[in-house]
PDB file of N, CA and C in Angstrom:
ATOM      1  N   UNK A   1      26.586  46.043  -0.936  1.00  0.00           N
ATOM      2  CA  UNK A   1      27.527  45.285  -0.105  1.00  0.00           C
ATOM      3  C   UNK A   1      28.010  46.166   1.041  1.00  0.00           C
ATOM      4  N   UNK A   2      28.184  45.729   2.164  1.00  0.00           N
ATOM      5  CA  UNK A   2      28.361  46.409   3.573  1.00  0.00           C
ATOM      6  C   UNK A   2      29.889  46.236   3.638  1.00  0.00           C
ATOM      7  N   UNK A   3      30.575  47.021   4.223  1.00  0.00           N
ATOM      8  CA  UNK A   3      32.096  47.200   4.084  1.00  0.00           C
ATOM      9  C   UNK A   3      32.105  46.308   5.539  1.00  0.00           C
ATOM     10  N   UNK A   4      33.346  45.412   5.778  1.00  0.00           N
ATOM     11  CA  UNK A   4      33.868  44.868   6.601  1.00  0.00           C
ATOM     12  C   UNK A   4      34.304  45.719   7.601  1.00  0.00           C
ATOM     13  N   UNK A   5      34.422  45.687   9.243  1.00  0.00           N
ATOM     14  CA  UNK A   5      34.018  46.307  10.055  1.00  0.00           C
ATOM     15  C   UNK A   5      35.855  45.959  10.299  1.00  0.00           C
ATOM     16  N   UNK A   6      36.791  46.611  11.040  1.00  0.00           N
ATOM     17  CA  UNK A   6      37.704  46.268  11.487  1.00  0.00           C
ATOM     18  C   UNK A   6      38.080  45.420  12.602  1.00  0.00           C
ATOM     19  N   UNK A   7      38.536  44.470  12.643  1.00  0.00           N
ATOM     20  CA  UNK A   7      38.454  43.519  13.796  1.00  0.00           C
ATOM     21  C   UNK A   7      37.499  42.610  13.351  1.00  0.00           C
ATOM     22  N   UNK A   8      36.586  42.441  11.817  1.00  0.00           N
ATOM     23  CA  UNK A   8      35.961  41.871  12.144  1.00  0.00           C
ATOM     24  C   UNK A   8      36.032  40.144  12.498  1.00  0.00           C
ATOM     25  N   UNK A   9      35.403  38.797  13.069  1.00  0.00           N
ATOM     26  CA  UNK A   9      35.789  37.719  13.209  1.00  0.00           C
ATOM     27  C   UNK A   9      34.584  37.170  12.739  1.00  0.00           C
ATOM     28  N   UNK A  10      33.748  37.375  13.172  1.00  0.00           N
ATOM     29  CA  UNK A  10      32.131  36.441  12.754  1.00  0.00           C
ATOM     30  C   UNK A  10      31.222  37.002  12.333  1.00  0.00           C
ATOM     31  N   UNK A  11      30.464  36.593  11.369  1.00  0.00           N
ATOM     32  CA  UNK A  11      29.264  37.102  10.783  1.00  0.00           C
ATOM     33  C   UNK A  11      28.476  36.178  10.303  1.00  0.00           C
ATOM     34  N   UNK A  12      26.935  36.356  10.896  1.00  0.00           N
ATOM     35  CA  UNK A  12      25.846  36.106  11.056  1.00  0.00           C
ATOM     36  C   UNK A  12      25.130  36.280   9.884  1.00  0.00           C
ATOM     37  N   UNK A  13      25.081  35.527   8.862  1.00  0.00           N
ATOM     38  CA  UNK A  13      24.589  35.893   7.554  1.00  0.00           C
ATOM     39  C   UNK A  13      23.822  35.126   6.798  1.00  0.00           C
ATOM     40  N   UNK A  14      22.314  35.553   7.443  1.00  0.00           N
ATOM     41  CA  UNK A  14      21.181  35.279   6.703  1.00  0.00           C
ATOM     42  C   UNK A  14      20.961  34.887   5.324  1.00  0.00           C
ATOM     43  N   UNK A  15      20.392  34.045   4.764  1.00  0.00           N
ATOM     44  CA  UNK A  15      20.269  33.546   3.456  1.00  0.00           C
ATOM     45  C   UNK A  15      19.742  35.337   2.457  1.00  0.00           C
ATOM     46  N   UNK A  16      18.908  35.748   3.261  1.00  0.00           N
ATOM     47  CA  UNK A  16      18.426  37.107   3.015  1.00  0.00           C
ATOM     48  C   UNK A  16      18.781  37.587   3.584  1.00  0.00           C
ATOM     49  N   UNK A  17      18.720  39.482   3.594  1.00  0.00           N
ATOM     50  CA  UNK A  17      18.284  40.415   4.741  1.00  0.00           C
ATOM     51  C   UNK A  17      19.927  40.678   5.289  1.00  0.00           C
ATOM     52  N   UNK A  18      20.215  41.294   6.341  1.00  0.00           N
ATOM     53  CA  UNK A  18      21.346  41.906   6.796  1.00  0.00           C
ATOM     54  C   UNK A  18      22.040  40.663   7.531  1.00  0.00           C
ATOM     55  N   UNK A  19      23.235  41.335   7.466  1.00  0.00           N
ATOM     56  CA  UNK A  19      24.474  40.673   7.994  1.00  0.00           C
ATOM     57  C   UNK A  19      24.712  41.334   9.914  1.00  0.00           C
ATOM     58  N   UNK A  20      25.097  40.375  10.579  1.00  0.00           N
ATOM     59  CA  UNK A  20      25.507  40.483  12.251  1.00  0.00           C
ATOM     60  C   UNK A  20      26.726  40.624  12.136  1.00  0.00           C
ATOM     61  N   UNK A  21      27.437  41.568  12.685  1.00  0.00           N
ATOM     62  CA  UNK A  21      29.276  41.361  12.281  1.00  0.00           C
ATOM     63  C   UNK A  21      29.350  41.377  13.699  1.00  0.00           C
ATOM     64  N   UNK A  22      30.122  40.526  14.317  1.00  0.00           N
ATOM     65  CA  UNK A  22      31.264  40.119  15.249  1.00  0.00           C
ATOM     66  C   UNK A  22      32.635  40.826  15.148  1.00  0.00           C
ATOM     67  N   UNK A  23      33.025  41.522  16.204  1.00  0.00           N
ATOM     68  CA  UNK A  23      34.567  42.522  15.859  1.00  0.00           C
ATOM     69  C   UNK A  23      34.933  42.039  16.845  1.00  0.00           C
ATOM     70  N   UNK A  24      36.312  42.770  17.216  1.00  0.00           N
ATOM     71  CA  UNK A  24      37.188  42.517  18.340  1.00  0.00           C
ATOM     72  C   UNK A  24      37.904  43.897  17.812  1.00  0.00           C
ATOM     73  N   UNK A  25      37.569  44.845  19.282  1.00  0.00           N
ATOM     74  CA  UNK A  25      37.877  46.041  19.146  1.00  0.00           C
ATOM     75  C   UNK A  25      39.003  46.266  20.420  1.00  0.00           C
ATOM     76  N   UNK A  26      40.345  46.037  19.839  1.00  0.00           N
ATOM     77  CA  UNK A  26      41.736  46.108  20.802  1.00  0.00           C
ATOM     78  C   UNK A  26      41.884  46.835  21.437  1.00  0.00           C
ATOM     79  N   UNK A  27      41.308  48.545  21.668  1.00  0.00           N
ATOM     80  CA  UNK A  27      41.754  49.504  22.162  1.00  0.00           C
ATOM     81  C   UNK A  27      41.132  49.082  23.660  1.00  0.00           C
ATOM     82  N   UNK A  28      39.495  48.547  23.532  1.00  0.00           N
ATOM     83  CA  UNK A  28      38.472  48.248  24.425  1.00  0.00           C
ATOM     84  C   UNK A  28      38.768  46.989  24.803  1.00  0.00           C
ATOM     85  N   UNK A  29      39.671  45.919  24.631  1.00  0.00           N
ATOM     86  CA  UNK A  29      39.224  44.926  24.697  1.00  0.00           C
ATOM     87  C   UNK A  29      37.893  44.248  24.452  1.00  0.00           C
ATOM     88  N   UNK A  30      37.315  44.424  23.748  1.00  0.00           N
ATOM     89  CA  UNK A  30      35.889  43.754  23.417  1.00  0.00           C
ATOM     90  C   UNK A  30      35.825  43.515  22.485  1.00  0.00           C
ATOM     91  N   UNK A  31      34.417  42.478  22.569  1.00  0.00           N
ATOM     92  CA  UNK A  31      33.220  42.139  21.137  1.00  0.00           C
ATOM     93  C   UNK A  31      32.688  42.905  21.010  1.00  0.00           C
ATOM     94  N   UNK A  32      32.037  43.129  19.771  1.00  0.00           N
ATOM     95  CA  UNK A  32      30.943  43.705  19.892  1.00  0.00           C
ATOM     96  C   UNK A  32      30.269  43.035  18.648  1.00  0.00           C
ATOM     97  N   UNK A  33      28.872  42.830  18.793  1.00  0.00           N
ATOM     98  CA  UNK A  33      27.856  42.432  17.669  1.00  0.00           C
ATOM     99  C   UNK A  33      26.882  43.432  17.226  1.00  0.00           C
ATOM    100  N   UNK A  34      26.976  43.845  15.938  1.00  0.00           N
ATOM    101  CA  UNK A  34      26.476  44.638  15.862  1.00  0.00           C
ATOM    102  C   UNK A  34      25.858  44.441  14.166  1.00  0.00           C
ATOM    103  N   UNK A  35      24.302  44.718  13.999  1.00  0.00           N
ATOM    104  CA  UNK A  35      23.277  44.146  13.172  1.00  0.00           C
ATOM    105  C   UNK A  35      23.243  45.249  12.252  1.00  0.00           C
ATOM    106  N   UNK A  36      23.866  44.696  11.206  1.00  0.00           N
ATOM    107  CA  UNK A  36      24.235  45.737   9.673  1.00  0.00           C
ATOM    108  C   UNK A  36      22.767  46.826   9.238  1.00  0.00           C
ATOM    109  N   UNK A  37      21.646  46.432   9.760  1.00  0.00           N
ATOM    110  CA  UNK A  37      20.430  47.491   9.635  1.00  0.00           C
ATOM    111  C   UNK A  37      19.646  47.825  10.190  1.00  0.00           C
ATOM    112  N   UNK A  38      19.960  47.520  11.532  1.00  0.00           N
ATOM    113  CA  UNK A  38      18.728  47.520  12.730  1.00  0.00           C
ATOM    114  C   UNK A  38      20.036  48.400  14.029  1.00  0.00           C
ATOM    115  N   UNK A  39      19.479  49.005  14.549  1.00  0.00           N
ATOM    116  CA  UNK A  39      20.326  49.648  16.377  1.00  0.00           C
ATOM    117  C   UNK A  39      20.633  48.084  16.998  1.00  0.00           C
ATOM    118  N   UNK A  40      20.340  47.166  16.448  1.00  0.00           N
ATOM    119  CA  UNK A  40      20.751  46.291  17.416  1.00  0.00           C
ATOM    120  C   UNK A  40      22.347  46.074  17.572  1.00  0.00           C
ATOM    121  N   UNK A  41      23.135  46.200  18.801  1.00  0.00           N
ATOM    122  CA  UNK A  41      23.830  45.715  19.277  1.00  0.00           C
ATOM    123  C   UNK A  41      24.167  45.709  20.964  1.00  0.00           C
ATOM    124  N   UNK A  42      25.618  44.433  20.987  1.00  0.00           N
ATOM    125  CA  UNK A  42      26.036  44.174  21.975  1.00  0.00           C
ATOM    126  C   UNK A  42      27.136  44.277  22.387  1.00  0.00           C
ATOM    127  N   UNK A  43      27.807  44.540  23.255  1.00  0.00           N
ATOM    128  CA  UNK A  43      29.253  44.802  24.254  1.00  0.00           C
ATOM    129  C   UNK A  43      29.964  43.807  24.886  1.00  0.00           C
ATOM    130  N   UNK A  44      30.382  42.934  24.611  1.00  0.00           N
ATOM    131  CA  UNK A  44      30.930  41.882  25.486  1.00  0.00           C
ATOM    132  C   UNK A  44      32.582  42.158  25.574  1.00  0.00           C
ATOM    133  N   UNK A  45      32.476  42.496  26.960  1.00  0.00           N
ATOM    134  CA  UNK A  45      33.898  42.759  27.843  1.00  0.00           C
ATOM    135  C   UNK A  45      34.860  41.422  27.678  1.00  0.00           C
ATOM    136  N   UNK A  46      36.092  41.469  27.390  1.00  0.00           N
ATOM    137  CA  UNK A  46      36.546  40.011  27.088  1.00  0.00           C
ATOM    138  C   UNK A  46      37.606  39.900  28.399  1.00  0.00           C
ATOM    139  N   UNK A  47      37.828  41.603  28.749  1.00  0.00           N
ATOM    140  CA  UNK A  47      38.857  41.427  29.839  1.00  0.00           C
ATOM    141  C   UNK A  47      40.323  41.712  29.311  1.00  0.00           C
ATOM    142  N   UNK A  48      40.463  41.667  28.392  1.00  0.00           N
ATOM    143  CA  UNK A  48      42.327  41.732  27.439  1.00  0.00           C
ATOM    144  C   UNK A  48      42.273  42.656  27.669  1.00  0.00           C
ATOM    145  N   UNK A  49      43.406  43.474  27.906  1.00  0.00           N
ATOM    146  CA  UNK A  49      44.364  44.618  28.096  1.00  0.00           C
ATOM    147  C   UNK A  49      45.082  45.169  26.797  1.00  0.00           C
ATOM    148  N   UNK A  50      45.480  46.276  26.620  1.00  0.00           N
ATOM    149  CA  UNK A  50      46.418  46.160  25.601  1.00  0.00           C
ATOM    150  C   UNK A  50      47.603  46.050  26.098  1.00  0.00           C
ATOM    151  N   UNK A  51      47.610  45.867  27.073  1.00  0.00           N
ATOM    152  CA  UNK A  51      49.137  45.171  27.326  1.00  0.00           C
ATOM    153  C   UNK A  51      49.446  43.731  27.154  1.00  0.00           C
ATOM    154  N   UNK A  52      48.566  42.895  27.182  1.00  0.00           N
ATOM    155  CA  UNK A  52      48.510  41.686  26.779  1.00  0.00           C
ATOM    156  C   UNK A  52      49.169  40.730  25.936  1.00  0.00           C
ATOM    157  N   UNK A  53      50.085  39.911  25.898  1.00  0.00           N
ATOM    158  CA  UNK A  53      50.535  39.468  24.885  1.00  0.00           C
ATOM    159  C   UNK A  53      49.633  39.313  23.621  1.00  0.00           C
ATOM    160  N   UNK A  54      49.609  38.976  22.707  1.00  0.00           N
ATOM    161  CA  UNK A  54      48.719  38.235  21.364  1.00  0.00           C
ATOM    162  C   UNK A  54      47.908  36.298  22.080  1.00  0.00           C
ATOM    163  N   UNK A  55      48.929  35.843  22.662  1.00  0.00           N
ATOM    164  CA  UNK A  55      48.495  34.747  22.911  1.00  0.00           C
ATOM    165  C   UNK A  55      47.708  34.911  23.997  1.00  0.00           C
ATOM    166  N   UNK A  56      47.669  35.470  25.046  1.00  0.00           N
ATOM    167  CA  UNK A  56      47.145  35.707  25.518  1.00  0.00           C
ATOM    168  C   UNK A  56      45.451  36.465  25.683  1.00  0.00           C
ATOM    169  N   UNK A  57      45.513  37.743  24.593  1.00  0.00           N
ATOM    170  CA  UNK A  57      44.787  37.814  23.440  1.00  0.00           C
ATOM    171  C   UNK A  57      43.330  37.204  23.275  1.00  0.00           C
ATOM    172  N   UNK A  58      44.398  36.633  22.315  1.00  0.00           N
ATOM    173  CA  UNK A  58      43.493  35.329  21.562  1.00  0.00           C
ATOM    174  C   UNK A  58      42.837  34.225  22.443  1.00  0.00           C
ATOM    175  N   UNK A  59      43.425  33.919  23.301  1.00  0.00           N
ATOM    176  CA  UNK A  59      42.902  33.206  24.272  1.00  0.00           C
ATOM    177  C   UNK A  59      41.283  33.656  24.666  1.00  0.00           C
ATOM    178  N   UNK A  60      41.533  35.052  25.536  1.00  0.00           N
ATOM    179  CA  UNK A  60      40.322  35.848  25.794  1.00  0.00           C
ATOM    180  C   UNK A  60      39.457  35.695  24.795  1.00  0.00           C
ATOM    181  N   UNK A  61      39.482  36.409  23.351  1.00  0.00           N
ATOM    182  CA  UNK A  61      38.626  36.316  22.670  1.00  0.00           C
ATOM    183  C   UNK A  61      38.069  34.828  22.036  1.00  0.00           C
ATOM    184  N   UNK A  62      38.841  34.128  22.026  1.00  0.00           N
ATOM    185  CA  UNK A  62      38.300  32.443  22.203  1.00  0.00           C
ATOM    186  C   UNK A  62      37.209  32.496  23.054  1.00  0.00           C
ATOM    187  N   UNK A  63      37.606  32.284  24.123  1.00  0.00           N
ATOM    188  CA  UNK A  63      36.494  32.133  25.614  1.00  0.00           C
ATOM    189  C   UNK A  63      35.634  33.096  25.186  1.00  0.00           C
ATOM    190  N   UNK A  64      35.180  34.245  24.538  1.00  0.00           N
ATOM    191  CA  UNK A  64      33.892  34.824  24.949  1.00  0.00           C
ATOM    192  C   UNK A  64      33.125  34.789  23.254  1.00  0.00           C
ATOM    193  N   UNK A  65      33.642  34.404  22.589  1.00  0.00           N
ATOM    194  CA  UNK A  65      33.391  34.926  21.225  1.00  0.00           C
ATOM    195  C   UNK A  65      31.871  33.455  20.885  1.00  0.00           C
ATOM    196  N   UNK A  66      31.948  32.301  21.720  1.00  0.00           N
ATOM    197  CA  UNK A  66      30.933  31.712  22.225  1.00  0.00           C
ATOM    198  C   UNK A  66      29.898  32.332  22.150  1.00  0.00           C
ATOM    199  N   UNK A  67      29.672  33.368  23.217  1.00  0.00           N
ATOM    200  CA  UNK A  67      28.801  34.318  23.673  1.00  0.00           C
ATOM    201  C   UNK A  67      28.317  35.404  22.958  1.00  0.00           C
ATOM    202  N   UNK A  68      29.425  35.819  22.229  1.00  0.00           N
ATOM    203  CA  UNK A  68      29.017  36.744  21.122  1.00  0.00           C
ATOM    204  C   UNK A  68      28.035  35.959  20.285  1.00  0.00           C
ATOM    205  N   UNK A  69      28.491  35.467  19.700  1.00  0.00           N
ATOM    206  CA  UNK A  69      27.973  34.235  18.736  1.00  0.00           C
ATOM    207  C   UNK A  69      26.061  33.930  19.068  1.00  0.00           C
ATOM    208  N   UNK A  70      26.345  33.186  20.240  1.00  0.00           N
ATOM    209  CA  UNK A  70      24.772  33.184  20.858  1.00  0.00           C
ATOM    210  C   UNK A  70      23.926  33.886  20.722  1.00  0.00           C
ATOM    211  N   UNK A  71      24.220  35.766  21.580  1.00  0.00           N
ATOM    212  CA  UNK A  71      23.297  36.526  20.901  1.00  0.00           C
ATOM    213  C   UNK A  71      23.290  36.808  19.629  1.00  0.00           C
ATOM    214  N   UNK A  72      24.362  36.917  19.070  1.00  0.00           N
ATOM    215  CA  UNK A  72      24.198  37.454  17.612  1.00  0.00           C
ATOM    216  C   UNK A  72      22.746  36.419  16.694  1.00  0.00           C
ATOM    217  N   UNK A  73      23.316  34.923  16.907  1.00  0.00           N
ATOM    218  CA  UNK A  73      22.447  34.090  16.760  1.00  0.00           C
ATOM    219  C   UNK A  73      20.819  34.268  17.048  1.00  0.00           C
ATOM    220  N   UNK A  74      20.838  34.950  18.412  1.00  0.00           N
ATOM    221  CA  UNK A  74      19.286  34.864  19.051  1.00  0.00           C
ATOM    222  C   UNK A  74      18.923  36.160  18.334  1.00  0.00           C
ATOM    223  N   UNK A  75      19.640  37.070  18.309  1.00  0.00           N
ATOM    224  CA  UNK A  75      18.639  38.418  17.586  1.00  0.00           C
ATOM    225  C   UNK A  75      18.569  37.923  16.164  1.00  0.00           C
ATOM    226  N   UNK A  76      19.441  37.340  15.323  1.00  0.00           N
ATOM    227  CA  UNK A  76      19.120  37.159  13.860  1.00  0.00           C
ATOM    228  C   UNK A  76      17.707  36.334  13.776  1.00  0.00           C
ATOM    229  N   UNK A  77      17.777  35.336  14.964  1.00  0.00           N
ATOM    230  CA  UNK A  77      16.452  34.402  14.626  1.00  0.00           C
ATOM    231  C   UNK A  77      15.773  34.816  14.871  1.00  0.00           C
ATOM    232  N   UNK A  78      15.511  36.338  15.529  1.00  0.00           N
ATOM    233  CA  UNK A  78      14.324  36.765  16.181  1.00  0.00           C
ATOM    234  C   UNK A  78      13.648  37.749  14.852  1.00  0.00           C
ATOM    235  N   UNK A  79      14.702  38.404  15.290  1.00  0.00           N
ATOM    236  CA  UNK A  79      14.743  39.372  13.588  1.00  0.00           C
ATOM    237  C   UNK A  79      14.976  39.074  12.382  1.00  0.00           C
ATOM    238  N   UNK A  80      15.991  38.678  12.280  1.00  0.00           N
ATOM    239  CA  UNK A  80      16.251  37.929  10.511  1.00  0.00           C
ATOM    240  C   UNK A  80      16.317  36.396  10.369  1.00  0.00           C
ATOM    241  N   UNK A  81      14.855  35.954  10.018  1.00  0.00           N
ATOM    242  CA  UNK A  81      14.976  33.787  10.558  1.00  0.00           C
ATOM    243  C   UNK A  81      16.099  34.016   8.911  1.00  0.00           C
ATOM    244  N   UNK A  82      16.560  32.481   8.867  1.00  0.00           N
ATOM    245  CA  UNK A  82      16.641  31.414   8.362  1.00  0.00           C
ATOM    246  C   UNK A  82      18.721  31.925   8.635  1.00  0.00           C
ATOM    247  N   UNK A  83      18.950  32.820   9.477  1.00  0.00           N
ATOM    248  CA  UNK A  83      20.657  33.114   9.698  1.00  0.00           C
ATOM    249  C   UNK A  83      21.420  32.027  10.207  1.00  0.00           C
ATOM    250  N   UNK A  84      22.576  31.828   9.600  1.00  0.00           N
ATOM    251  CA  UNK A  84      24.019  30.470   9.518  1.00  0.00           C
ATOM    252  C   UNK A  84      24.923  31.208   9.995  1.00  0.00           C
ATOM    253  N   UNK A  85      26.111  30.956  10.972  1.00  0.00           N
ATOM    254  CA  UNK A  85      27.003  31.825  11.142  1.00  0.00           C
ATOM    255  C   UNK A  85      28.444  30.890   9.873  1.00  0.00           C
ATOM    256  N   UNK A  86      29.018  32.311  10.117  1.00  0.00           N
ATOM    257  CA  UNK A  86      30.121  32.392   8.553  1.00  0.00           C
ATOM    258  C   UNK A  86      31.522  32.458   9.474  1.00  0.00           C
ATOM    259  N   UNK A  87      32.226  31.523   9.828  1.00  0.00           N
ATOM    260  CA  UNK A  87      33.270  31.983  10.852  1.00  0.00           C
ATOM    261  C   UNK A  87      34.226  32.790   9.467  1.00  0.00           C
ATOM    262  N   UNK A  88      34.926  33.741  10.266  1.00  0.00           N
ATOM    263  CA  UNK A  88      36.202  34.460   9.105  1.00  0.00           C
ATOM    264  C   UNK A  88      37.537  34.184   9.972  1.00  0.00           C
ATOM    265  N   UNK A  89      37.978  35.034  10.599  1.00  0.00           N
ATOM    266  CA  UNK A  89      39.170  34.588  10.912  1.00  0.00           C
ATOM    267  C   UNK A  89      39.299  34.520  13.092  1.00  0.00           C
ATOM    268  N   UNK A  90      38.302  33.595  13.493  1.00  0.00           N
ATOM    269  CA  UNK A  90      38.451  33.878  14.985  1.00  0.00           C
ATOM    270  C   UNK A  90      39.751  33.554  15.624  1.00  0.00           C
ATOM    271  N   UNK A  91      40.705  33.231  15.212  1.00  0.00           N
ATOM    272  CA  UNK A  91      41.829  32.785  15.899  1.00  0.00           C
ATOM    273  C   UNK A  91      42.799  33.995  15.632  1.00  0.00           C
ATOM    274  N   UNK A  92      42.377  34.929  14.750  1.00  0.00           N
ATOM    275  CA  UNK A  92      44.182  35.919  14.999  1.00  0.00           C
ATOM    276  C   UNK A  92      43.115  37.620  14.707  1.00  0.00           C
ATOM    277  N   UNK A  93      43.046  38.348  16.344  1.00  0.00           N
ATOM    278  CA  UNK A  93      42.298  39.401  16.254  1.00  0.00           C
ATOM    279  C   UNK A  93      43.240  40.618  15.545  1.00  0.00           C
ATOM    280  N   UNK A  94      42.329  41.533  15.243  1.00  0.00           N
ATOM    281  CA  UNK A  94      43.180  42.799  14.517  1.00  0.00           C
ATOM    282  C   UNK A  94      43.944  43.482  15.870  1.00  0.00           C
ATOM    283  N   UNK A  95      45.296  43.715  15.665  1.00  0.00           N
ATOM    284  CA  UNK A  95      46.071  44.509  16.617  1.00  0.00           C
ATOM    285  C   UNK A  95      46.132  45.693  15.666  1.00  0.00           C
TER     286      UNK A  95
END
């Protein structure tokens, strides 16, 4: 079992084979997707500040977490077929 990533929100989790974790990393403002056994990952800039309120926040990572999602989606099908995404908690990121 793969330890939960901090921040994490979505994961990409194949009937088999490795898990895609979706984070939201506050210091960076970003996503990132990143493929539990392969170098694959991605960077998506969301734009939040840490000055940012929470609602505000959350907002950002709403709007891009779409996008996360997509690739995470396109590399699992490329690399790991038969992957479902598992939403966990996208509405309240780790501060």
């Amino acid at each position: 079992m793969v330890a939960s990533p901090e921040g994490l929100i979505s994961r990409i989790q194949p009937s088999t084979g490795p898990a895609i974790d979706i984070a939201y990393v506050s210091h960076s403002g970003a996503l990132t997707a990143t493929c539990t056994t392969c170098p694959w990952h991605e960077h998506i800039d969301t734009g939040a500040l840490t000055t940012d309120p929470p609602e505000k926040e959350a907002a950002l990572i709403e709007r891009h977490l779409p996008e996360a999602e997509s690739l995470a989606q396109a590399h699992a099908a490329s690399q790991h077929p038969n992957a479902q995404v598992s939403q966990l908690n996208a509405a309240s990121p780790a501060t």
